[in-house]
Protein backbone atom coordinates (compact mmCIF):
# COMPACT_ATOMS: atom_id res chain seq x y z
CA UNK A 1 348.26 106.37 -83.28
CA UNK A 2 345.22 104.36 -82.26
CA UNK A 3 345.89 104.00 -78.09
CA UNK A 4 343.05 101.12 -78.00
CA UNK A 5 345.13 99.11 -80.30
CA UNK A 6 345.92 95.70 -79.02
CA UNK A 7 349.83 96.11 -79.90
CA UNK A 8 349.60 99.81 -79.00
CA UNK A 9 348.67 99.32 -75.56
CA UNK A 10 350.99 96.45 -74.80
CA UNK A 11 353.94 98.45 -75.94
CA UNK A 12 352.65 100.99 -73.83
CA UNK A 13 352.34 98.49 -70.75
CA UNK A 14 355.76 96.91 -71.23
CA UNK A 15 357.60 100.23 -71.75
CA UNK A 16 355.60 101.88 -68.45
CA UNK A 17 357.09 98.70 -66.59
CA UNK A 18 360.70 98.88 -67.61
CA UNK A 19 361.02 103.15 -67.33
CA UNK A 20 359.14 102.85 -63.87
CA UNK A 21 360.84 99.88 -62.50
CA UNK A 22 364.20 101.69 -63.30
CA UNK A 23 363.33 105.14 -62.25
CA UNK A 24 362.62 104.21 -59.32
CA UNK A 25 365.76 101.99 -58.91
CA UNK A 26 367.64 105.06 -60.04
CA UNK A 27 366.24 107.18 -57.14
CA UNK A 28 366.66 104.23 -54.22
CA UNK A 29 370.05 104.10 -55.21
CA UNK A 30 370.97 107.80 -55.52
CA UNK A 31 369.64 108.02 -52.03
CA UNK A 32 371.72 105.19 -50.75
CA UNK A 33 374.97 107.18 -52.51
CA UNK A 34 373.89 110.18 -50.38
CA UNK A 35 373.14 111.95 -53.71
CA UNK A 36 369.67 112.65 -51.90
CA UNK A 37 368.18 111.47 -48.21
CA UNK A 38 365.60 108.80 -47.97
CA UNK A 39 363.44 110.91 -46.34
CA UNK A 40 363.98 113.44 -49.48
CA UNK A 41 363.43 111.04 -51.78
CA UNK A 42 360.40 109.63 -49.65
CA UNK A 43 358.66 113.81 -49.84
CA UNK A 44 359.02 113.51 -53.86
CA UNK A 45 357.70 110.37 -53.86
CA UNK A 46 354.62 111.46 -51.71
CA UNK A 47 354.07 114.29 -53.99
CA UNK A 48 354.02 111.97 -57.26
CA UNK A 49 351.76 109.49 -55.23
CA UNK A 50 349.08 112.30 -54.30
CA UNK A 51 349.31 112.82 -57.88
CA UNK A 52 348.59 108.99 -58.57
CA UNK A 53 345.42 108.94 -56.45
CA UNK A 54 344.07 112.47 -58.40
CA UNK A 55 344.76 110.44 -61.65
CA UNK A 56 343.16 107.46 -60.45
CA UNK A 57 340.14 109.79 -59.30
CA UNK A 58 340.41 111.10 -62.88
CA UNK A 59 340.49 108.30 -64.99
CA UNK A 60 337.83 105.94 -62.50
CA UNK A 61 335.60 109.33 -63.34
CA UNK A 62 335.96 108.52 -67.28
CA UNK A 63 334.58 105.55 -68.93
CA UNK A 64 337.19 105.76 -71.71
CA UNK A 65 340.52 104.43 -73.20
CA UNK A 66 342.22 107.45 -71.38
CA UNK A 67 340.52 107.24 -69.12
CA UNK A 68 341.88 103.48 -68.23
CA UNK A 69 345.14 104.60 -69.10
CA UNK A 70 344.75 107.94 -66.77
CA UNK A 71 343.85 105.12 -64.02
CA UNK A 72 346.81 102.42 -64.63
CA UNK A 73 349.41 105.38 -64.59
CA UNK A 74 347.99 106.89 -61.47
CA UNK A 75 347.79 103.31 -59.71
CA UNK A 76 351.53 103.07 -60.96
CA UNK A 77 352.47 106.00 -59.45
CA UNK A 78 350.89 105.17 -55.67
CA UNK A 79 352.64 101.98 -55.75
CA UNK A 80 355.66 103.44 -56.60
CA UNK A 81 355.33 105.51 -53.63
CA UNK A 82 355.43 101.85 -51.95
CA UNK A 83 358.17 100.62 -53.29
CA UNK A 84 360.59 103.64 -52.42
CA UNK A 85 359.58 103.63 -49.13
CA UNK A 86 360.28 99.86 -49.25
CA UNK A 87 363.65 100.02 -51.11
CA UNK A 88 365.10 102.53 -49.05
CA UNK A 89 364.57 101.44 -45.94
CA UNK A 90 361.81 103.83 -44.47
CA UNK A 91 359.05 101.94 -44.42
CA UNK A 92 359.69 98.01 -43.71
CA UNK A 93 359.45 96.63 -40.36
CA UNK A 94 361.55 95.21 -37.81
CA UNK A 95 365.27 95.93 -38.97
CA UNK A 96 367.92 92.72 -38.22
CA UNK A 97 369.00 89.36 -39.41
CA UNK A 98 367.00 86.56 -39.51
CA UNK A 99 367.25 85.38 -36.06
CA UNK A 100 369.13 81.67 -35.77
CA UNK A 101 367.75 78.75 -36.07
CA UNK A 102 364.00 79.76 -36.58
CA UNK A 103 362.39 77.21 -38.85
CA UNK A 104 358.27 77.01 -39.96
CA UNK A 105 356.08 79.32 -38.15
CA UNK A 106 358.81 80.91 -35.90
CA UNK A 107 360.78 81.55 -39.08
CA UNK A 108 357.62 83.33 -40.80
CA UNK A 109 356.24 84.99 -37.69
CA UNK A 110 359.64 86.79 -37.93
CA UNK A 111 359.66 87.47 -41.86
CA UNK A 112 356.03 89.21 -41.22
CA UNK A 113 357.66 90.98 -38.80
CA UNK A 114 360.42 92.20 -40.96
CA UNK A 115 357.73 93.80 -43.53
CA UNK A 116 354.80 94.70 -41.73
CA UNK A 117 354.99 97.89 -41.61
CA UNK A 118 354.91 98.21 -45.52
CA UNK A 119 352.21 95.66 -45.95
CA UNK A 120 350.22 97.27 -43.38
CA UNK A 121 350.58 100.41 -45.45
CA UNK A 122 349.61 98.82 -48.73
CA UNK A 123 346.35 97.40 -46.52
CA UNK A 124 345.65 101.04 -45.86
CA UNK A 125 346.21 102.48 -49.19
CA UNK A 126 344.16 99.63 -51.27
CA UNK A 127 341.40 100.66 -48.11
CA UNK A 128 341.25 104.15 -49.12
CA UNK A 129 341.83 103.54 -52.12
CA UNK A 130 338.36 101.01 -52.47
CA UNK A 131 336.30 103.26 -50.76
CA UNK A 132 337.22 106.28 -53.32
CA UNK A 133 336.83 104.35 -56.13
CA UNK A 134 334.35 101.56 -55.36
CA UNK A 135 331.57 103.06 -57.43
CA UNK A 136 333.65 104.29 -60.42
CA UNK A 137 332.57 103.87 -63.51
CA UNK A 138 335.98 102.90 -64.49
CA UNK A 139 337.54 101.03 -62.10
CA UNK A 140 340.58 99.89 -63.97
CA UNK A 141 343.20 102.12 -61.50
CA UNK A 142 341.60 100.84 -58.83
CA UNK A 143 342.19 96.70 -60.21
CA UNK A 144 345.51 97.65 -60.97
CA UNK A 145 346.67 98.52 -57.74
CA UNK A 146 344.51 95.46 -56.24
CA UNK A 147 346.82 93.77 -59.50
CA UNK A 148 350.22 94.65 -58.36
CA UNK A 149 349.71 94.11 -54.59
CA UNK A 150 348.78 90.31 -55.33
CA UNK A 151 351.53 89.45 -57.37
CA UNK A 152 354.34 91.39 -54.73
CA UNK A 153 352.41 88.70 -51.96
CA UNK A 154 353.06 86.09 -54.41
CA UNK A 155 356.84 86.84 -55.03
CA UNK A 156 357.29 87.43 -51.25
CA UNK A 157 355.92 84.11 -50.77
CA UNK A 158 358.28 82.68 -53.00
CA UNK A 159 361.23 84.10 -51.90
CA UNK A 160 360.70 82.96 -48.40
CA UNK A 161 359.64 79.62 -49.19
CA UNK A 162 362.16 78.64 -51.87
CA UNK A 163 363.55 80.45 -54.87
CA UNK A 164 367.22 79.39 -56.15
CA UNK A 165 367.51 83.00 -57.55
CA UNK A 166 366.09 85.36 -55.24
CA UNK A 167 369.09 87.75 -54.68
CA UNK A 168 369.21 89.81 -57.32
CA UNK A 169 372.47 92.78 -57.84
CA UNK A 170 369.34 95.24 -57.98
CA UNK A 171 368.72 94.94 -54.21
CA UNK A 172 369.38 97.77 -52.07
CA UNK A 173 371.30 98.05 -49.07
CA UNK A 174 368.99 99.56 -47.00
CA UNK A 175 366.97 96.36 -47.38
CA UNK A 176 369.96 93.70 -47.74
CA UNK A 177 369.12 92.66 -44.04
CA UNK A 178 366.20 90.52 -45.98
CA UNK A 179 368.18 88.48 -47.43
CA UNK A 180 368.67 86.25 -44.26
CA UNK A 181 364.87 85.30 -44.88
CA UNK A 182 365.36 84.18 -48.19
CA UNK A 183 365.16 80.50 -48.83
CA UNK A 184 367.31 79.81 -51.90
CA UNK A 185 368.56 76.41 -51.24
CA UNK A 186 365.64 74.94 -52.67
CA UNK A 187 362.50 75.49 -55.47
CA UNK A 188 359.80 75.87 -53.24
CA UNK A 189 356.70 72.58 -54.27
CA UNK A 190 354.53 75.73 -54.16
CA UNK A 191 355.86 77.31 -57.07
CA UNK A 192 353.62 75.64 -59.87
CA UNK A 193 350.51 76.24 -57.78
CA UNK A 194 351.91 80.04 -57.61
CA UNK A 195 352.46 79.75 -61.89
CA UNK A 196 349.15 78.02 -62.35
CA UNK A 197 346.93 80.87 -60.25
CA UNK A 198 349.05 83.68 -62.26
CA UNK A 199 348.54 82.04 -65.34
CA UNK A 200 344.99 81.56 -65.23
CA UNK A 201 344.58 85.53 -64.06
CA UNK A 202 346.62 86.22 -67.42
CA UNK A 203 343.97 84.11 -69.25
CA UNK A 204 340.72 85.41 -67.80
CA UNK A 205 342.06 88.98 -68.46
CA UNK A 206 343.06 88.05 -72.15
CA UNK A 207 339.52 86.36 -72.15
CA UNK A 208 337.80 89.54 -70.94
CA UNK A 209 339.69 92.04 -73.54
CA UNK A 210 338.81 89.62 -76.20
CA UNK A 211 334.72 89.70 -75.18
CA UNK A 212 335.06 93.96 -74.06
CA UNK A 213 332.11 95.40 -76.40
CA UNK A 214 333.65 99.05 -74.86
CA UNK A 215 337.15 99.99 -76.21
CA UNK A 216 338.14 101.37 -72.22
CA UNK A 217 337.18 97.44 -71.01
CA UNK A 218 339.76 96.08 -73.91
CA UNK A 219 342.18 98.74 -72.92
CA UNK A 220 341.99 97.88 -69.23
CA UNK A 221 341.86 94.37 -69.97
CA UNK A 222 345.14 94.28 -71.82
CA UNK A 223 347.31 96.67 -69.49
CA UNK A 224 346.25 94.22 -66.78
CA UNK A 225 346.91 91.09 -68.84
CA UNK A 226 350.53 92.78 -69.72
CA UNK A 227 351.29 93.78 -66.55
CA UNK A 228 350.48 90.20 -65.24
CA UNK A 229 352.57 88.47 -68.00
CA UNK A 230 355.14 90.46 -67.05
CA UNK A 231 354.50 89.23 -63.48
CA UNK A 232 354.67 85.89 -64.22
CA UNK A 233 358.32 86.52 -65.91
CA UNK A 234 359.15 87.97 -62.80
CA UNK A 235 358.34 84.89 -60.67
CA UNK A 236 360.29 83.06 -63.50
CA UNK A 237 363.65 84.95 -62.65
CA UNK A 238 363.44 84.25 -59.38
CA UNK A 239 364.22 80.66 -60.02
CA UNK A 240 366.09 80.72 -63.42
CA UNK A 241 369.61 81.19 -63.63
CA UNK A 242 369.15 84.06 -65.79
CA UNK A 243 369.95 87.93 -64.54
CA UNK A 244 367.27 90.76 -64.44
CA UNK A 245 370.58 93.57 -63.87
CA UNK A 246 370.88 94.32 -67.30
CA UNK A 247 367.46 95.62 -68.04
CA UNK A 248 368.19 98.17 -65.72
CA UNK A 249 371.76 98.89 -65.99
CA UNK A 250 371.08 102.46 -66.88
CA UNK A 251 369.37 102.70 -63.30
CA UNK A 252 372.75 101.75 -61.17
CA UNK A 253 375.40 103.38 -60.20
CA UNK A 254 378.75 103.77 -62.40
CA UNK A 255 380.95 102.44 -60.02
CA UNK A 256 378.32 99.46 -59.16
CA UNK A 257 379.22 97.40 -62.37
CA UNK A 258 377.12 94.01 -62.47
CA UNK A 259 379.45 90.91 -61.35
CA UNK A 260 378.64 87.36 -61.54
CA UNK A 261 377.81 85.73 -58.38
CA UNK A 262 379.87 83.65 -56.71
CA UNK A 263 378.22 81.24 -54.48
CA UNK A 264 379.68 79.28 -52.03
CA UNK A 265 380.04 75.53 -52.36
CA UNK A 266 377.36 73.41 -50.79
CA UNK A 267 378.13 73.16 -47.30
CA UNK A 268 380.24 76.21 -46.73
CA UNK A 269 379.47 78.92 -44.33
CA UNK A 270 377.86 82.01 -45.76
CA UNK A 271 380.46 84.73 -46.70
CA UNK A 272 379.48 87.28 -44.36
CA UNK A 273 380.25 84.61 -41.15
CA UNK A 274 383.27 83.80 -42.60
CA UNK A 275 383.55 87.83 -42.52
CA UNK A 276 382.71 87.76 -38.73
CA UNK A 277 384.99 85.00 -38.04
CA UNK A 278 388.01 87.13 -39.34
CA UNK A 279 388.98 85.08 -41.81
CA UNK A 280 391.97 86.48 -44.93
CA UNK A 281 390.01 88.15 -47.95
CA UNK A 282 391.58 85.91 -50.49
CA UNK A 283 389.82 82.70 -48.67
CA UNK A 284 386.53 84.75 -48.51
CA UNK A 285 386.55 85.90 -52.21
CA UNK A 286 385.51 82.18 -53.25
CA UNK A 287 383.66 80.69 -50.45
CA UNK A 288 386.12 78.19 -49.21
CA UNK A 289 387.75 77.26 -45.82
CA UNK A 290 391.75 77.08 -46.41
CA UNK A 291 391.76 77.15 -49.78
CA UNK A 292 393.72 79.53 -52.01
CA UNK A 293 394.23 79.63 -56.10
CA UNK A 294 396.39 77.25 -57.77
């Protein structure tokens, strides 16, 4: 098999994103079934994230297509490291609702509030990370981790300022509290500027693997351009009416089988204050006030 193959290494980049993604869906949720504790979960992580930054170190060392793909996997595995301690609740920020009634800068004040503490630690990690790998020769790892972080600010971004689609059944509990900052009444105006600036990205990437003389720079070039693409879906899903669950079905618990959403109607309360305001199950299970099946 040649691995600096155009098709080779997009297979490679899109099967990488699915088995990560799901792994480390299947170890948040374990964790939240008390299979394993967070903080268990969190040490294995650490270990396979030290390991990241050695393969990073490796691959930025080696002007070669293993070499970029030594990188990419080792930036994949520090950000995973992220996004457990994210998922499962370790590592987020101030824990709570959404406060009432906070709208424009009062409202986003408090959303940076609610994950500072894990951007902060992404700041500190791309840091370390820069000044490790600054003078690489191959600094693929390095761009892919730079890569990933952007496009997480983007999606946060949209969530918070308008995405129809946002909740997804993949969302843990330990996080679920977010959802009060989601805006999904509305698409967000901001969205197509968001599209446009990730779709030119994919294009100067697919521009630079087309004009690499060095099979490494077309390697890195295309895992970047994948992963973005892939990105770019991403952002898509979060305002489409279509359902991410059953990529990673496999990843979920047995007993959490995907359901269709209901939503309230327009200008019902939210389930959970109908919760608080004791009202029957049945007139919960469907969003309305007084209302039963016919």
């Amino acid at each position: 098999m040649d691995l600096a193959h155009p098709v080779t290494v997009i297979l490679i980049a899109i099967a990488t994103w699915w088995l990560s993604t799901g792994l480390v869906l299947a170890m948040v949720h374990r964790a939240e079934r008390g299979g394993w504790r967070p903080v268990t979960v969190l040490g294995l992580m650490t270990l396979a994230g030290a390991a990241g930054v050695a393969l990073m170190l490796e691959g930025g060392a080696n002007p070669t297509p293993m070499g970029s793909y030594t990188g990419f996997m080792g930036a994949l595995l520090v950000w995973a490291w992220h996004e457990v301690a994210f998922l499962t609740g370790v590592l987020t920020g101030r824990r709570g609702d959404c406060p009432p009634g906070l709208t424009g800068l009062a409202r986003f004040q408090a959303a940076w509030r609610a994950v500072r503490d894990h951007e902060l630690a992404i700041l500190a990690t791309g840091i370390g990370l820069w000044l490790l790998l600054a003078e690489a020769p191959n600094r693929f790892g390095l761009t892919a981790f730079g890569l990933l972080w952007g496009m997480r600010i983007s999606a946060k971004l949209l969530i918070f300022l308008g995405a129809p689609h946002a909740v997804s059944d993949l969302m843990p509990r330990g996080i679920s509290h977010l959802k009060s900052y989601f805006n999904t009444g509305r698409l967000t105006p901001v969205f197509p500027v968001l599209l446009a600036i990730a779709g030119g990205l994919f294009l100067v990437l697919v521009l630079g693997a087309s004009r690499a003389v060095q099979d490494y720079s077309t390697v890195g070039h295309i895992l970047l351009a994948t992963f973005m693409a892939l990105a770019i879906i991403e952002h898509l899903i979060l305002v489409v009416p279509v359902s991410d669950t059953a990529l990673w079905r496999w990843a979920l618990p047995r007993t959490q089988e995907a359901k269709p959403r209901k939503e309230a109607p327009q200008g019902s309360p939210p389930l959970d204050e109908m919760a608080r305001l004791g009202l029957p199950r049945k007139e919960r299970a469907d969003g309305r006030l007084g209302m039963s099946e016919t």
